[in-house]
C-alpha atoms as a PDB file:
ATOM      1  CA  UNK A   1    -201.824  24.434 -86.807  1.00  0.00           C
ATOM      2  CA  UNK A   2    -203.044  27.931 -86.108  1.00  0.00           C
ATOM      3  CA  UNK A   3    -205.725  27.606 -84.061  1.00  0.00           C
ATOM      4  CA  UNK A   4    -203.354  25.338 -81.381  1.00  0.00           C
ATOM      5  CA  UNK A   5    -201.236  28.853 -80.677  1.00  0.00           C
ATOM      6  CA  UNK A   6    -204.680  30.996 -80.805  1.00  0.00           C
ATOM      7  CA  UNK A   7    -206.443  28.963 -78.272  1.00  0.00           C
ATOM      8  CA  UNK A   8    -203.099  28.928 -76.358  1.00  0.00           C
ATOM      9  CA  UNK A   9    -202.864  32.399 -76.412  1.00  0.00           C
ATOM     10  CA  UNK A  10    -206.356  33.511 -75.532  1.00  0.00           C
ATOM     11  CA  UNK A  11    -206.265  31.238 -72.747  1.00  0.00           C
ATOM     12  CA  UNK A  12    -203.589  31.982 -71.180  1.00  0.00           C
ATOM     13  CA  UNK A  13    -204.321  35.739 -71.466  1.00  0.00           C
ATOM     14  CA  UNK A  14    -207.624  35.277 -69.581  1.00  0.00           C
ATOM     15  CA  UNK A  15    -206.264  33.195 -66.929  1.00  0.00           C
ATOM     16  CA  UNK A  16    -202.157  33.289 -66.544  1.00  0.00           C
ATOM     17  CA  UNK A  17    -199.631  35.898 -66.332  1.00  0.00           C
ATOM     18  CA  UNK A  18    -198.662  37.822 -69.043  1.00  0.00           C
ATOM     19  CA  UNK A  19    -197.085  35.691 -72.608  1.00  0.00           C
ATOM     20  CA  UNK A  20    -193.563  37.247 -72.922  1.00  0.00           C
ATOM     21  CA  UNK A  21    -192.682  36.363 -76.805  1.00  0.00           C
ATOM     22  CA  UNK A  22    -189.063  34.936 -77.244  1.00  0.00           C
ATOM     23  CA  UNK A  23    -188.163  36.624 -73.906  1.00  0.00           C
ATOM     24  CA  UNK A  24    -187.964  39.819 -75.449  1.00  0.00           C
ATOM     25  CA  UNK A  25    -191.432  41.602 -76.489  1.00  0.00           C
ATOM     26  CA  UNK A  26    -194.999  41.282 -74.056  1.00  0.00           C
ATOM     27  CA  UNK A  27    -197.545  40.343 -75.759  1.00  0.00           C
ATOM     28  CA  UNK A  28    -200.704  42.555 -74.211  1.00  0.00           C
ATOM     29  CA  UNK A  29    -203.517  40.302 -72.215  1.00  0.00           C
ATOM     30  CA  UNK A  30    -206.101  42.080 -74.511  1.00  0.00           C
ATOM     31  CA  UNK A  31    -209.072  39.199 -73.509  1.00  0.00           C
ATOM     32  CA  UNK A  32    -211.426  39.549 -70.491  1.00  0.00           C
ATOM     33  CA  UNK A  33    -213.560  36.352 -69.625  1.00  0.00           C
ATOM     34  CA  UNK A  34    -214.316  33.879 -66.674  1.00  0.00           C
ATOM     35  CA  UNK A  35    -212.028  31.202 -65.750  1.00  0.00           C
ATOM     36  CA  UNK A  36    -214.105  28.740 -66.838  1.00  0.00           C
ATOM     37  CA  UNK A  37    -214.125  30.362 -70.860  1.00  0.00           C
ATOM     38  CA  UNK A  38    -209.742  29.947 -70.013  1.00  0.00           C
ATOM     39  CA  UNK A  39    -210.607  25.477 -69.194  1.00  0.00           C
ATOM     40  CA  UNK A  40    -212.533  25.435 -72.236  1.00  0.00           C
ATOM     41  CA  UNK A  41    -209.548  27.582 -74.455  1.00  0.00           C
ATOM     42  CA  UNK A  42    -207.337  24.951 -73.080  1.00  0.00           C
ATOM     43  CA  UNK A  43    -209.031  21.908 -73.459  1.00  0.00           C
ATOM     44  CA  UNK A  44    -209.768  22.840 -77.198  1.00  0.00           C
ATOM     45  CA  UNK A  45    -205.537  23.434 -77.381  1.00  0.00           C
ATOM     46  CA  UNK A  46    -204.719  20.604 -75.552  1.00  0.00           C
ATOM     47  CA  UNK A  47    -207.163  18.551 -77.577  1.00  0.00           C
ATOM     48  CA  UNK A  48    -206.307  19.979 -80.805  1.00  0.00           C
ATOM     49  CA  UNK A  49    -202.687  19.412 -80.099  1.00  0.00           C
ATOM     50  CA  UNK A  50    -202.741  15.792 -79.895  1.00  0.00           C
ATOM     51  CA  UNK A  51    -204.965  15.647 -82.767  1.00  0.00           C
ATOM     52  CA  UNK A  52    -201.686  17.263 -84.853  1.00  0.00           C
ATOM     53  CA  UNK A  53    -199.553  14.862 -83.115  1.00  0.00           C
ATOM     54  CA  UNK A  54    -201.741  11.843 -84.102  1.00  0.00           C
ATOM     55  CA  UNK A  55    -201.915  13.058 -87.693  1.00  0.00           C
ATOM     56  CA  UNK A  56    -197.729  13.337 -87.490  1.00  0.00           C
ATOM     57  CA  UNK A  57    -197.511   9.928 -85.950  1.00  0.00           C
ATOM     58  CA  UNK A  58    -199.723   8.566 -88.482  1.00  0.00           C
ATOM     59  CA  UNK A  59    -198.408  10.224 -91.599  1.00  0.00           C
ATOM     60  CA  UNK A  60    -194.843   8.630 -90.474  1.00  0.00           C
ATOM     61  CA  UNK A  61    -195.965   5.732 -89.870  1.00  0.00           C
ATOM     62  CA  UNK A  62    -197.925   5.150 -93.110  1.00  0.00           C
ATOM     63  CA  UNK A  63    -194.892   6.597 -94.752  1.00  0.00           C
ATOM     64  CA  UNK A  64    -192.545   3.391 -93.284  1.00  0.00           C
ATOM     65  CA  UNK A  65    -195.425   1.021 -94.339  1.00  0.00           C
ATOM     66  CA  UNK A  66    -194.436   1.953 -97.670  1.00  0.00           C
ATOM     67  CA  UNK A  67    -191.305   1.775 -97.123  1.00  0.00           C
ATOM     68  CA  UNK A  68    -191.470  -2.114 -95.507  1.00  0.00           C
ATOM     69  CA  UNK A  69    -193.673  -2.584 -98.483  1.00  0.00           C
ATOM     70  CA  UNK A  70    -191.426  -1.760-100.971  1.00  0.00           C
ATOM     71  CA  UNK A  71    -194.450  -0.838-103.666  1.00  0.00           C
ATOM     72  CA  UNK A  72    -192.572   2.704-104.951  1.00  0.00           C
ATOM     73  CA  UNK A  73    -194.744   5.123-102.877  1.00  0.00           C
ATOM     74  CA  UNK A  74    -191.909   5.473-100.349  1.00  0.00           C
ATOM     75  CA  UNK A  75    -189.492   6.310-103.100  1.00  0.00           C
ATOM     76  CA  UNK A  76    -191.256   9.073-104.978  1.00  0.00           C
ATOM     77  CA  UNK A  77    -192.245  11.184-101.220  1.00  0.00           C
ATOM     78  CA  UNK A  78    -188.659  10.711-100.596  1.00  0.00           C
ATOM     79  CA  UNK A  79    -186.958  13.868-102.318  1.00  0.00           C
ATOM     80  CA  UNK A  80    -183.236  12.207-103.283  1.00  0.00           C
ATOM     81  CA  UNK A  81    -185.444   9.730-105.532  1.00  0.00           C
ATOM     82  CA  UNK A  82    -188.384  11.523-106.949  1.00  0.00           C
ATOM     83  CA  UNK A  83    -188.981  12.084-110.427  1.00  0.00           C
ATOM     84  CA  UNK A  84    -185.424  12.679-111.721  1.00  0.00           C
ATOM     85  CA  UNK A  85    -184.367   9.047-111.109  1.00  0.00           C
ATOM     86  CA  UNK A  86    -187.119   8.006-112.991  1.00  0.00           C
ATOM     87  CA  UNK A  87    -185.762   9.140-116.243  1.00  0.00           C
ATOM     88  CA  UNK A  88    -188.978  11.396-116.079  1.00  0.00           C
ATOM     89  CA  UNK A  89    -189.104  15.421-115.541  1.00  0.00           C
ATOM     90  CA  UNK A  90    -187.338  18.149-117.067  1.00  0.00           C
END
């Protein structure tokens, strides 16, 4: 999760215009490589990103397989039916 905005970042700062943060504050373009190092930054972003997304995806739906199963995994992730419920915990 922080190497997405990194890559993103240095990237763009070798290749693109300048990264203007919340549309307030420019960020400097402090890196000075080839256009070809600025492909490989964003490949390695772009890849990297839907690697997160995958793991999301996957952690969801895991999380409703539970759930379908009804075998009490579901319940204590879910925060409104963890432990106190239980009659355990403080």
């Amino acid at each position: 999760m922080i190497a997405i905005p990194l890559l993103g970042y240095g990237a763009t700062s070798i290749c693109c215009a300048p990264i203007v943060w919340m549309g307030v504050y420019e960020i400097p373009l402090t890196i000075d490589a080839s256009e070809d190092t600025a492909k490989l930054l964003f490949s390695w972003h772009a890849g990297l990103a839907w690697a997160l997304a995958l793991i999301v995806v996957g952690h969801i739906l895991a999380a409703l397989w539970h759930r379908h199963r009804q075998d009490g995994i579901f319940q204590r992730m879910w925060p409104s039916q963890g432990a106190s419920s239980s009659g355990e915990g403080g």
